[in-house]
C-alpha atoms as a PDB file:
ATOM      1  CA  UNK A   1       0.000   0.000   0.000  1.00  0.00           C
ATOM      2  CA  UNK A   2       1.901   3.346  -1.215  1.00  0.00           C
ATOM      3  CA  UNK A   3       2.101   6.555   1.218  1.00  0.00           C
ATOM      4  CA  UNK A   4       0.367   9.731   0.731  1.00  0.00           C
ATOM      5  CA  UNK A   5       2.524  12.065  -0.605  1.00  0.00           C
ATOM      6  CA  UNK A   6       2.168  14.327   2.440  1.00  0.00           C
ATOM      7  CA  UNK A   7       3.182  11.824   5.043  1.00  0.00           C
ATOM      8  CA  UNK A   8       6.451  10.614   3.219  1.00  0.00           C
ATOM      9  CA  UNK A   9       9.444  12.480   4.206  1.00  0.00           C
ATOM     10  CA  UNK A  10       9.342  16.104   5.654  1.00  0.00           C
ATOM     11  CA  UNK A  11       5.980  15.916   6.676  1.00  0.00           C
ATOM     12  CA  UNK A  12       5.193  18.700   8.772  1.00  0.00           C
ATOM     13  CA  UNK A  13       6.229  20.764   5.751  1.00  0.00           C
ATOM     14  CA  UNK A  14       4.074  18.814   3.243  1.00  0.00           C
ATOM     15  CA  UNK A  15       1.027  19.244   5.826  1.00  0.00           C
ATOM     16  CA  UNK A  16       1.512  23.034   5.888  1.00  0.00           C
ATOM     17  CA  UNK A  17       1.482  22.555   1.838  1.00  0.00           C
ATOM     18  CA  UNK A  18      -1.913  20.488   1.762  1.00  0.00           C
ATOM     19  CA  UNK A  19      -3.371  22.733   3.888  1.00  0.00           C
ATOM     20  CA  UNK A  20      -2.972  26.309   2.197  1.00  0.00           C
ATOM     21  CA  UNK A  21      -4.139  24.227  -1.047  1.00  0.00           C
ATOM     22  CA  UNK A  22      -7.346  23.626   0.811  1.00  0.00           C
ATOM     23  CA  UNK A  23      -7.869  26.659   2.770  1.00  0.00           C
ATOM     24  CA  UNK A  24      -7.140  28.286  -1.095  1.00  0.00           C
ATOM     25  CA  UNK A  25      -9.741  25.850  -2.336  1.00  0.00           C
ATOM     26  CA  UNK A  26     -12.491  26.807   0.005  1.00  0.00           C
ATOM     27  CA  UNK A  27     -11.708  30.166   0.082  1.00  0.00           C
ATOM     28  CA  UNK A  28     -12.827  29.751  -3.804  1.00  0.00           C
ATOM     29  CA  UNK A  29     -16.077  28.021  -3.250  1.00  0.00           C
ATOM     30  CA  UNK A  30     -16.917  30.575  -0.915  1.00  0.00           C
ATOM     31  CA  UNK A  31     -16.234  32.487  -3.675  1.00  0.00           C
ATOM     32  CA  UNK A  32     -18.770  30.836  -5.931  1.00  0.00           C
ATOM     33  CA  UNK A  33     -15.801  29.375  -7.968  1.00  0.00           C
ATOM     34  CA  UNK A  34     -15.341  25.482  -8.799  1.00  0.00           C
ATOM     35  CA  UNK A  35     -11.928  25.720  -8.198  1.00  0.00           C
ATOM     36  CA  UNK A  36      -9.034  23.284 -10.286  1.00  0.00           C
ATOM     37  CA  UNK A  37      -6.094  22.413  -8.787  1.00  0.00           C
ATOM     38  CA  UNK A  38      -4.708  24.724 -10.830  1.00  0.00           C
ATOM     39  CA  UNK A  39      -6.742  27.634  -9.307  1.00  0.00           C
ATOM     40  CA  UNK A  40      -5.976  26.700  -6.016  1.00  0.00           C
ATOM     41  CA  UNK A  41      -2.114  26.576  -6.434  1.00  0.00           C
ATOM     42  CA  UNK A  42      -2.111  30.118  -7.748  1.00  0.00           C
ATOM     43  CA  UNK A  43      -4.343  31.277  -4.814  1.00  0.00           C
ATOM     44  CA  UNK A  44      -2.453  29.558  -2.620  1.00  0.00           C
ATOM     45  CA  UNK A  45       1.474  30.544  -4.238  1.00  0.00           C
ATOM     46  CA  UNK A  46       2.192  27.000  -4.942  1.00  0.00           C
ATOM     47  CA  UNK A  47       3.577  25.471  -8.018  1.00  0.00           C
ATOM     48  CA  UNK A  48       1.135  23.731 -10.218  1.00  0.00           C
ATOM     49  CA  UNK A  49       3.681  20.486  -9.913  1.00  0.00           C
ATOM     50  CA  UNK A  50       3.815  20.623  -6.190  1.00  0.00           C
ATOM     51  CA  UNK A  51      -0.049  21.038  -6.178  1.00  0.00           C
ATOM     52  CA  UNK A  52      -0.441  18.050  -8.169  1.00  0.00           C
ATOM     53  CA  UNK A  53       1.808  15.488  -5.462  1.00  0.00           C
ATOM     54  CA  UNK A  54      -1.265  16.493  -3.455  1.00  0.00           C
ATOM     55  CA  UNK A  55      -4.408  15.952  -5.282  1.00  0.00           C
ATOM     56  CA  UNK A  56      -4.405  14.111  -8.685  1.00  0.00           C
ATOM     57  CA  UNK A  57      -7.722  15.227  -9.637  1.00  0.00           C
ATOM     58  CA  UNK A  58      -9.845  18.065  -9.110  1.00  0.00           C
ATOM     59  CA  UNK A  59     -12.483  16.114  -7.320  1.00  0.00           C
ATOM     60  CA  UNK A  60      -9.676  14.695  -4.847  1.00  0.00           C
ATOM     61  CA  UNK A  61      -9.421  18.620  -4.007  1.00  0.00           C
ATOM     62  CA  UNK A  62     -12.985  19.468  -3.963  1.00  0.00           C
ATOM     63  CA  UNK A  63     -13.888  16.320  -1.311  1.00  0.00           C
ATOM     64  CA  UNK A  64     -10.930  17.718   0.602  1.00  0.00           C
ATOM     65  CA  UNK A  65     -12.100  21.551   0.638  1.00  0.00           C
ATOM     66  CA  UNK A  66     -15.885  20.565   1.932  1.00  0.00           C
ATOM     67  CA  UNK A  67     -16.387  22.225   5.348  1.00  0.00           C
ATOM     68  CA  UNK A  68     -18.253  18.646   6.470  1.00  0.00           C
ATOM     69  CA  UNK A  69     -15.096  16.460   6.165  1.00  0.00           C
ATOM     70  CA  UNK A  70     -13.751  16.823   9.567  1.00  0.00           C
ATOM     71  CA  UNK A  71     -17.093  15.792  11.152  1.00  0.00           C
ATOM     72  CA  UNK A  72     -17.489  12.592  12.873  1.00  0.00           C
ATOM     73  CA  UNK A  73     -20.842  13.598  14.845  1.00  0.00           C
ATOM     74  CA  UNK A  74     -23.109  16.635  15.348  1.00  0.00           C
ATOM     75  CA  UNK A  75     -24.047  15.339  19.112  1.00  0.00           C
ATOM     76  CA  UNK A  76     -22.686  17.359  22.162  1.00  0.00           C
ATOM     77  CA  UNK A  77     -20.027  16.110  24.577  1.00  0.00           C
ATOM     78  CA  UNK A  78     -21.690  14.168  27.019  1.00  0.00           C
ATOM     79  CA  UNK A  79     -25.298  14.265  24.960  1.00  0.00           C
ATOM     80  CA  UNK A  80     -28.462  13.941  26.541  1.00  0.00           C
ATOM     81  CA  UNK A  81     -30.014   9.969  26.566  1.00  0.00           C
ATOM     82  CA  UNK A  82     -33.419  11.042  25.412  1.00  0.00           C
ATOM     83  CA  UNK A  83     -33.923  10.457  21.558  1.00  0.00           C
ATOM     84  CA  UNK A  84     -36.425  13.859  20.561  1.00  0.00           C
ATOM     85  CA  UNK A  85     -33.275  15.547  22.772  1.00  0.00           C
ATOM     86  CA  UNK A  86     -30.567  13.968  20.821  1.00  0.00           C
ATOM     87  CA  UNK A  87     -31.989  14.847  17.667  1.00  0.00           C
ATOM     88  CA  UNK A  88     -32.592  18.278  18.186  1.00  0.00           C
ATOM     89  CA  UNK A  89     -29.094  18.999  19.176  1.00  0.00           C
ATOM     90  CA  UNK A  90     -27.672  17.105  16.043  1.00  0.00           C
ATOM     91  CA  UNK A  91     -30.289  19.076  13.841  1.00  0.00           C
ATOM     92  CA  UNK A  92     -29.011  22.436  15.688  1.00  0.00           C
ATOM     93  CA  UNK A  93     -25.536  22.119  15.342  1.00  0.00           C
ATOM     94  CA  UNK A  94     -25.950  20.403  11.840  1.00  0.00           C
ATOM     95  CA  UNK A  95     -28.193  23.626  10.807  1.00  0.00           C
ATOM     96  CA  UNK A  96     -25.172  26.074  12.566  1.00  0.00           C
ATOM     97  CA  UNK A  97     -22.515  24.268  10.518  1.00  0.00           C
ATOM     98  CA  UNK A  98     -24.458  24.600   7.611  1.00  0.00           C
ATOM     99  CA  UNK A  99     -24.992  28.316   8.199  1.00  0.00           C
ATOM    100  CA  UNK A 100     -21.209  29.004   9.143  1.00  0.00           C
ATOM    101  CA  UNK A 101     -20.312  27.728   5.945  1.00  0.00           C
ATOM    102  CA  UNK A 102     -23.163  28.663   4.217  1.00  0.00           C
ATOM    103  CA  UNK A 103     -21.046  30.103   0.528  1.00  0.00           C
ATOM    104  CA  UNK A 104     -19.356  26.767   0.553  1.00  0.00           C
ATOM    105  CA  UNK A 105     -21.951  24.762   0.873  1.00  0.00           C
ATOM    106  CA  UNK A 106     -23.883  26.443  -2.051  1.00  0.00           C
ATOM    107  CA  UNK A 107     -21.800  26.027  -4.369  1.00  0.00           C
ATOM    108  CA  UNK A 108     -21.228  22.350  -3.216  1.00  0.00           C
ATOM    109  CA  UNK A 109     -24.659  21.839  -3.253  1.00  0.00           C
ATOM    110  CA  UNK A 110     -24.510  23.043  -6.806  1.00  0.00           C
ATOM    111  CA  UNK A 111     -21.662  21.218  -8.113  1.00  0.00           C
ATOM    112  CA  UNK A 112     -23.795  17.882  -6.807  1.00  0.00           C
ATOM    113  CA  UNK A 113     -26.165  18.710  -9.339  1.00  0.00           C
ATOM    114  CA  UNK A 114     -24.203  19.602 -11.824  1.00  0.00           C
ATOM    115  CA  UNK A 115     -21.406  17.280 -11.896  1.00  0.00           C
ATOM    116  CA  UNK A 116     -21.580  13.668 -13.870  1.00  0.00           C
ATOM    117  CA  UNK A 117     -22.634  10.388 -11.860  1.00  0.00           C
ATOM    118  CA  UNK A 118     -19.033   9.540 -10.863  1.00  0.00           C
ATOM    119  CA  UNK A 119     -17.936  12.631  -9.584  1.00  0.00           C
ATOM    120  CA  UNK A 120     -21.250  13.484  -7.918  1.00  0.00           C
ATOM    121  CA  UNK A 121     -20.772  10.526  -6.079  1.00  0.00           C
ATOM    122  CA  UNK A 122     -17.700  11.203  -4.824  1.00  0.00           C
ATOM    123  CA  UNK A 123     -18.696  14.541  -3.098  1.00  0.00           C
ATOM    124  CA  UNK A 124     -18.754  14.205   0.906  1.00  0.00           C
ATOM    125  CA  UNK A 125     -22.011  15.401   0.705  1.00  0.00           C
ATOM    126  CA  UNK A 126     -23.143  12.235  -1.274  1.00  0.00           C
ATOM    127  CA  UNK A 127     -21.594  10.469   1.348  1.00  0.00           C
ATOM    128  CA  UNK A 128     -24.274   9.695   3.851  1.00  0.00           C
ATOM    129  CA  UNK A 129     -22.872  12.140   6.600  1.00  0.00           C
ATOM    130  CA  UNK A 130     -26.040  13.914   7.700  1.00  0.00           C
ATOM    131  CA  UNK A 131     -28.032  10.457   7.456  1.00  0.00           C
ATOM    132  CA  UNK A 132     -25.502   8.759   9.889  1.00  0.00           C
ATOM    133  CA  UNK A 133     -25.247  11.510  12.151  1.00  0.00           C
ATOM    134  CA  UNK A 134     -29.368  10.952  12.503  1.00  0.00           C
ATOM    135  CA  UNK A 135     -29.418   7.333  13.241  1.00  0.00           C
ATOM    136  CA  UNK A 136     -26.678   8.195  15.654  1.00  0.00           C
ATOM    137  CA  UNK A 137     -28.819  10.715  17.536  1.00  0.00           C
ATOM    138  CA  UNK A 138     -31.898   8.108  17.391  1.00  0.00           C
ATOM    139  CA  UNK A 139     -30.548   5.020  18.304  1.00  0.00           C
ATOM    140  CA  UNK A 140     -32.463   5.230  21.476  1.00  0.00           C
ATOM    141  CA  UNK A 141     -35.499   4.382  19.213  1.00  0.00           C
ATOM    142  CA  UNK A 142     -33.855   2.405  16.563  1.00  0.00           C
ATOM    143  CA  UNK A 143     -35.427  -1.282  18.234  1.00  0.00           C
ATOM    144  CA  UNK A 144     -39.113   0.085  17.824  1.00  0.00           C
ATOM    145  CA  UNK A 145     -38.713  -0.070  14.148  1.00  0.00           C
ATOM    146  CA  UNK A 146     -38.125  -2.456  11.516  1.00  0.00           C
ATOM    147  CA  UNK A 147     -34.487  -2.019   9.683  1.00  0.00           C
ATOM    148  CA  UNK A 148     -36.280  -0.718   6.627  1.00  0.00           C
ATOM    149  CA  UNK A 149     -38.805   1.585   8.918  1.00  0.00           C
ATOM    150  CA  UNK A 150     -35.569   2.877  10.850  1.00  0.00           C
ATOM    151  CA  UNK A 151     -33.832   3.894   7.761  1.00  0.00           C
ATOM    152  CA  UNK A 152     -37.375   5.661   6.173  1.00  0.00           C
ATOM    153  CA  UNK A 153     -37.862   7.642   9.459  1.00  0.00           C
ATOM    154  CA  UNK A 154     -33.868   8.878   9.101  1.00  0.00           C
ATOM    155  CA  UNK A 155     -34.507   9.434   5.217  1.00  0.00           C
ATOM    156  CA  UNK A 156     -37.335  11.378   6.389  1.00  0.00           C
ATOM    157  CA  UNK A 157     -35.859  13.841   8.529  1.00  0.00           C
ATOM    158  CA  UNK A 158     -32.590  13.997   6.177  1.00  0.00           C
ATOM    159  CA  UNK A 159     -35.476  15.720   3.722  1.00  0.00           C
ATOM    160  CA  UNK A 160     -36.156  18.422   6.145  1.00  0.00           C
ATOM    161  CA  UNK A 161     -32.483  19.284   7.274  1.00  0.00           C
ATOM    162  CA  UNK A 162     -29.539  20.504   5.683  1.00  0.00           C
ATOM    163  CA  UNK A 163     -28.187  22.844   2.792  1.00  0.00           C
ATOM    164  CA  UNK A 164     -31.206  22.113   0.723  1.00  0.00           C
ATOM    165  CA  UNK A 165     -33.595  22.774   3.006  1.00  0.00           C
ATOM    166  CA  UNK A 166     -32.019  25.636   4.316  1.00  0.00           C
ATOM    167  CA  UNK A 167     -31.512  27.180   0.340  1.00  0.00           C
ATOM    168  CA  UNK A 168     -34.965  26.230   0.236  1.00  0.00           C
ATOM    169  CA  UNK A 169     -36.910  28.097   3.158  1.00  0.00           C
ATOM    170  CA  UNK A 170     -34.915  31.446   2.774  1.00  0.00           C
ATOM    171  CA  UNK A 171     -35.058  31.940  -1.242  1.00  0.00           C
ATOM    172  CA  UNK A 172     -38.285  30.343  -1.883  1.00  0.00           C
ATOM    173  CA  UNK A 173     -40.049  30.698   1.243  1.00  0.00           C
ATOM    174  CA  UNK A 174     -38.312  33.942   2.177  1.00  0.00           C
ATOM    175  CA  UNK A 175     -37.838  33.170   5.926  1.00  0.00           C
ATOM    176  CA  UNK A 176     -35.044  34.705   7.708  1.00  0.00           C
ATOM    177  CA  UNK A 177     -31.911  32.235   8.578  1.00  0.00           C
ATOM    178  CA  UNK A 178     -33.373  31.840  11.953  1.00  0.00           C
ATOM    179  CA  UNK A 179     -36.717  30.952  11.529  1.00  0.00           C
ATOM    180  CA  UNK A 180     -36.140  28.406   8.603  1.00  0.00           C
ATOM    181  CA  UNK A 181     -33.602  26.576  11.223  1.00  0.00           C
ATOM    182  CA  UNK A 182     -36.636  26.832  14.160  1.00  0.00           C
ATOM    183  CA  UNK A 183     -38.673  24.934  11.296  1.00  0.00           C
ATOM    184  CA  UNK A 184     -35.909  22.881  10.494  1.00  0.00           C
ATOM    185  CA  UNK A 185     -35.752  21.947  13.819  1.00  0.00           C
ATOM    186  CA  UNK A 186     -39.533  21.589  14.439  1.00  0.00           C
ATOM    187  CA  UNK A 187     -40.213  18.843  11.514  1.00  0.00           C
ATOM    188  CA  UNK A 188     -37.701  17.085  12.845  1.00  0.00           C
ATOM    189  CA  UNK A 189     -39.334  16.571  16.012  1.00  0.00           C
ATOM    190  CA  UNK A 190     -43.127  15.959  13.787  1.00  0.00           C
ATOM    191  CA  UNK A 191     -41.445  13.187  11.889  1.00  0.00           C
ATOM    192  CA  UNK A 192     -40.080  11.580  15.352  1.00  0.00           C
ATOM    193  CA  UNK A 193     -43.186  11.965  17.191  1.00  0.00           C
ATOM    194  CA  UNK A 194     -45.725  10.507  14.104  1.00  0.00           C
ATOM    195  CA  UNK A 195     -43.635   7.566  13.718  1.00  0.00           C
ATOM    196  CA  UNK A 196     -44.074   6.117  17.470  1.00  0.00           C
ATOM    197  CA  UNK A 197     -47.657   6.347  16.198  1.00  0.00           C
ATOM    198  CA  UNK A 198     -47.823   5.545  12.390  1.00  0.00           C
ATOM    199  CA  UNK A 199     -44.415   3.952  11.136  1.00  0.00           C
ATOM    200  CA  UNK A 200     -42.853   5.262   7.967  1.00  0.00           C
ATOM    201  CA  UNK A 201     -44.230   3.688   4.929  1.00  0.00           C
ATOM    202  CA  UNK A 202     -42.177   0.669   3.176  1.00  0.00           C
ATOM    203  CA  UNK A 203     -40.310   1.724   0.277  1.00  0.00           C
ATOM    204  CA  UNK A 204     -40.640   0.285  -2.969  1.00  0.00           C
ATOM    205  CA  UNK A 205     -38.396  -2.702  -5.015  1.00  0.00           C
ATOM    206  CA  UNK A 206     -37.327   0.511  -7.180  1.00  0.00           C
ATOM    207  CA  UNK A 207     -36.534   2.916  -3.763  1.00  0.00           C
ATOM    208  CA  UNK A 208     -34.788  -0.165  -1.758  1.00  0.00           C
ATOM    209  CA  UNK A 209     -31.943  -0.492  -5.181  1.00  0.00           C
ATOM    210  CA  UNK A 210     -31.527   3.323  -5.371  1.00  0.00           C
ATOM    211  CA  UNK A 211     -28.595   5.086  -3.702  1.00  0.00           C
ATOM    212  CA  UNK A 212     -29.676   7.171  -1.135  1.00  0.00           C
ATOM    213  CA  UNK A 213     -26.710   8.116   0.661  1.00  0.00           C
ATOM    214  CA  UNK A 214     -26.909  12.420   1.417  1.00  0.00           C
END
């Protein structure tokens, strides 16, 4: 298995390298720019050779520039035990990442729809982040629920949380920042609460074989 480039030799000076490419990067997609590795070396002072030992592609740079990649869960140290509690913290600080990286995660958000199959795919957030971050906040509940009923209720509140929703409520709807996260916040508690009464439906053949990591 070969070493990153980064970590071979001199690595605390290949770190420092890495990083200014990525804090160039983002500072681009705040920007509204899809950056290349080429961008990003000139932003950052690097040579377009150097920049290359780092990332080989411009994806490789994009997946490292998203704001979400350092984040392993949205629940508090020491988080509460009860599952409507747990949620709403993960949906708060989920909603206050999204907002304190709001440019970036735009133009991410953009580039997912844009971008082919493959590369789409690739994005971190394509990568199931948000929806793992939920089931980790419910697991309290998880036994109440069939497998496929557990995953439909986390699906479900996925819908109502995150970049799109957030894009969603303040340029369609026109509510403020604030309020569309106190909604945000809100149907994620609805969705909780109507499934310990009516479980999420079954999804289909068609649903079930569909990628729905987000």
């Amino acid at each position: 298995m070969s070493t990153p480039y980064e970590l071979s030799g001199r690595s605390a000076q290949k770190s420092r390298t890495r990083a200014a490419l990525v804090a160039a990067a983002r500072e681009l997609v705040a920007a509204g720019v899809t950056p290349t590795i080429e961008d990003a070396a000139a932003a950052a002072s690097i040579s377009r050779t150097t920049a290359y030992r780092y990332f080989a592609s411009k994806r490789a740079l994009l997946v490292a520039a998203h704001p979400e990649i350092v984040a392993e869960s949205m629940l508090p140290a020491n988080p509460p035990q009860d599952p409507a509690a747990r949620l709403d913290a993960v949906v708060f600080n989920f909603s206050a990442m999204i907002l304190d990286t709001e440019a970036q995660q735009r133009t991410m958000l953009r580039l997912s729809l844009e971008m082919g199959a493959a590369e789409r795919d690739a994005l971190p957030l394509r990568q199931g982040r948000a929806i793992a971050w939920i089931a980790e906040a419910l697991d309290g509940v998880r036994d109440d629920f069939s497998d496929e009923q557990f995953r439909q209720l986390v699906l479900s509140i996925r819908a109502t949380i995150g970049i799109e929703a957030i894009v969603w409520l303040v340029d369609v709807a026109g509510l403020s920042r604030n309020d569309a996260v106190a909604l945000t916040r809100w149907s994620a508690q609805a969705l909780l609460q109507r499934a310990t009464t009516i479980p999420p439906p079954r999804p289909t053949r068609s649903t079930r074989a569909a990628k729905t990591g987000v």
